[in-house]
C-alpha atoms as a PDB file:
ATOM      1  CA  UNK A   1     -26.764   1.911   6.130  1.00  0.00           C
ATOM      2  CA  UNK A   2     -22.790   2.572   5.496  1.00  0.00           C
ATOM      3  CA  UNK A   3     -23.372   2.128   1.477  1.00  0.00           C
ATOM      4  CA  UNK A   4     -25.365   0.603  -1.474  1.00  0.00           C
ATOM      5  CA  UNK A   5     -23.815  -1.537  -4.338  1.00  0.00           C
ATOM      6  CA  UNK A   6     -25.063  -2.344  -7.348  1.00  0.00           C
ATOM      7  CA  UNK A   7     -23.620  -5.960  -7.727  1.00  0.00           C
ATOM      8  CA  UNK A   8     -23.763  -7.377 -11.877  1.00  0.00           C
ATOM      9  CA  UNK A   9     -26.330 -10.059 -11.937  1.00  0.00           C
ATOM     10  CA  UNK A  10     -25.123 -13.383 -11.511  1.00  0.00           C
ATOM     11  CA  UNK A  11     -21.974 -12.307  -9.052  1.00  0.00           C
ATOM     12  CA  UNK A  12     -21.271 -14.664  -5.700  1.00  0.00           C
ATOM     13  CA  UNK A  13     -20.852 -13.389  -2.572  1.00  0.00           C
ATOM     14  CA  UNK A  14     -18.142 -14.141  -0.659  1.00  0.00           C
ATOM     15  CA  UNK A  15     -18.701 -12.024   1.890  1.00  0.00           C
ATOM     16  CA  UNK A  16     -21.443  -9.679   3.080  1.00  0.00           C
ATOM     17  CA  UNK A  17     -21.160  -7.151   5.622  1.00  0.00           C
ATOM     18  CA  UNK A  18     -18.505  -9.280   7.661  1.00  0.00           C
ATOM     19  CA  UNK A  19     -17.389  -7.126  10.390  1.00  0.00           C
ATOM     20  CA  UNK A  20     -13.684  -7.147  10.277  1.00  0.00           C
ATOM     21  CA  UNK A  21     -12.789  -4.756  13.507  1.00  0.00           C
ATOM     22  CA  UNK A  22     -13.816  -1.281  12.878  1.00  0.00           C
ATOM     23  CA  UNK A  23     -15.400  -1.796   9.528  1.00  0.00           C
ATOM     24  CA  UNK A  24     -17.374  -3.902   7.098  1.00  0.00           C
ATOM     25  CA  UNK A  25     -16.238  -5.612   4.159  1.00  0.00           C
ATOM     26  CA  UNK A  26     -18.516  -7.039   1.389  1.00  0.00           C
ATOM     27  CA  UNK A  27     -17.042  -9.121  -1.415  1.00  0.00           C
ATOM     28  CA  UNK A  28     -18.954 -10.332  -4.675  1.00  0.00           C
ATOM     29  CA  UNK A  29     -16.924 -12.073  -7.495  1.00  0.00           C
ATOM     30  CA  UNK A  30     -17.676 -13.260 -10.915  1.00  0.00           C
ATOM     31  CA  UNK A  31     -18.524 -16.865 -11.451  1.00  0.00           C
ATOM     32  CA  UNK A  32     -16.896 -16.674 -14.851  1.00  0.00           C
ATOM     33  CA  UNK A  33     -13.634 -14.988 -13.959  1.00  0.00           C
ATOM     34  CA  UNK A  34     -12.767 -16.007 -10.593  1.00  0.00           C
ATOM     35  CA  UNK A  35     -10.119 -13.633 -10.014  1.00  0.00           C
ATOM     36  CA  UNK A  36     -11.925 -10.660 -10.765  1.00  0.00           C
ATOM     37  CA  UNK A  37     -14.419  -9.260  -7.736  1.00  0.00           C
ATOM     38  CA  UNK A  38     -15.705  -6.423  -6.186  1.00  0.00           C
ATOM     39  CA  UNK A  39     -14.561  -5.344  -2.942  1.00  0.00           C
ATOM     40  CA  UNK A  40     -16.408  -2.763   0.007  1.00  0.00           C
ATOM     41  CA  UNK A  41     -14.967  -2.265   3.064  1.00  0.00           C
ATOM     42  CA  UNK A  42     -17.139   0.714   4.984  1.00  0.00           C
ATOM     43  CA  UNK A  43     -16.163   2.481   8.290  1.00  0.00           C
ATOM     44  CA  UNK A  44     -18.546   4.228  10.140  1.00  0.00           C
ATOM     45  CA  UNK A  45     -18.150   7.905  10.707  1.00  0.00           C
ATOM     46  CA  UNK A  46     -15.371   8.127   8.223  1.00  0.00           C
ATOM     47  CA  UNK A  47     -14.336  11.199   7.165  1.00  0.00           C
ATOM     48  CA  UNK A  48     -12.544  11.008   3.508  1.00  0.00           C
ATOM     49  CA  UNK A  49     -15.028  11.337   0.452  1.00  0.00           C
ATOM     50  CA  UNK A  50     -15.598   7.973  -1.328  1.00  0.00           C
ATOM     51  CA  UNK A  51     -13.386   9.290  -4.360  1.00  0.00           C
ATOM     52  CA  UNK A  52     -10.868  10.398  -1.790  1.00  0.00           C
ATOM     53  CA  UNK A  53     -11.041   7.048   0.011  1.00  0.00           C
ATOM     54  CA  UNK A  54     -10.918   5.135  -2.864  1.00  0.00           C
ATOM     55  CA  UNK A  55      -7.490   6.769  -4.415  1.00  0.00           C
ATOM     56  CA  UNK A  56      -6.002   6.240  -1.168  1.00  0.00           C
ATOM     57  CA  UNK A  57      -6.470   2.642  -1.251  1.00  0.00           C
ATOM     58  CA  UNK A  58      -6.009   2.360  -5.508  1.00  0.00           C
ATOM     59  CA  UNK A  59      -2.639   3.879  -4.450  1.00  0.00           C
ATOM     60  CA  UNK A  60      -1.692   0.912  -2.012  1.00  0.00           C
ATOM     61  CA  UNK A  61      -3.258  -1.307  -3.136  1.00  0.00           C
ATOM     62  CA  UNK A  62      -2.571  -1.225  -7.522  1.00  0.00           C
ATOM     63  CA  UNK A  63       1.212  -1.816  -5.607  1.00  0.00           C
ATOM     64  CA  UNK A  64      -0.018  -5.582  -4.485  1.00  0.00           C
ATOM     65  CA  UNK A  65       1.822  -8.332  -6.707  1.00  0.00           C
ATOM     66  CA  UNK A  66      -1.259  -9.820  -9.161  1.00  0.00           C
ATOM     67  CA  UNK A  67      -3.312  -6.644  -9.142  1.00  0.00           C
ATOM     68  CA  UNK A  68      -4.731  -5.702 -12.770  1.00  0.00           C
ATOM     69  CA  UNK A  69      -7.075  -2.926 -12.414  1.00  0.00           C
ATOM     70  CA  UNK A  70      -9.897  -2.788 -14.788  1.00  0.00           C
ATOM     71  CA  UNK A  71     -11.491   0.417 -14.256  1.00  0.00           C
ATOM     72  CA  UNK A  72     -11.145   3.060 -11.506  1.00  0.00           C
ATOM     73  CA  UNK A  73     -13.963   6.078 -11.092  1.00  0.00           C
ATOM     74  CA  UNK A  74     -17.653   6.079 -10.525  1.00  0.00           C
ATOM     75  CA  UNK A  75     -19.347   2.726 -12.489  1.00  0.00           C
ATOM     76  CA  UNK A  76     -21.996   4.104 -15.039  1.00  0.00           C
ATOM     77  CA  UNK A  77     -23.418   0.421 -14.272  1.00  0.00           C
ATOM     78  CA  UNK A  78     -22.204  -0.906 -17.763  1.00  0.00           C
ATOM     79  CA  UNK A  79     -21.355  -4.707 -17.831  1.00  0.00           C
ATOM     80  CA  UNK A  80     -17.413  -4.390 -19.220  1.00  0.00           C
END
């Protein structure tokens, strides 16, 4: 296994371990705010840290037009 996620109860998948290439990408939004979702993509045998990882893509990806991020560090599995 690549990762575990905690998804909030209630979320749709989109997507579940979809290979895309060289890595996997899971995708679970919330039925009562469409446009906000949770997003995995895992690569086997990388080599960054998840908190590295994860600033690296914050960093290109908080530059996307329609991004609003909501939280960024490790999820203490509250329900925001």
């Amino acid at each position: 296994m690549l990762y575990s996620a905690r998804v909030p109860r209630g979320w749709t998948a989109e997507e579940n371990d979809l290979h895309k290439g060289d890595f996997l990408e899971s995708k679970w939004h919330d039925p009562s705010e469409p446009t906000t979702s949770v997003l995995v993509d895992a690569i086997d045998g990388e080599t960054m840290s998840p908190a590295d990882k994860a600033g690296s893509v914050r960093a290109a990806t908080s530059q996307t037009s329609g991004y609003r991020e909501l939280s960024f560090g490790p999820d203490s599995g509250r329900r925001r």
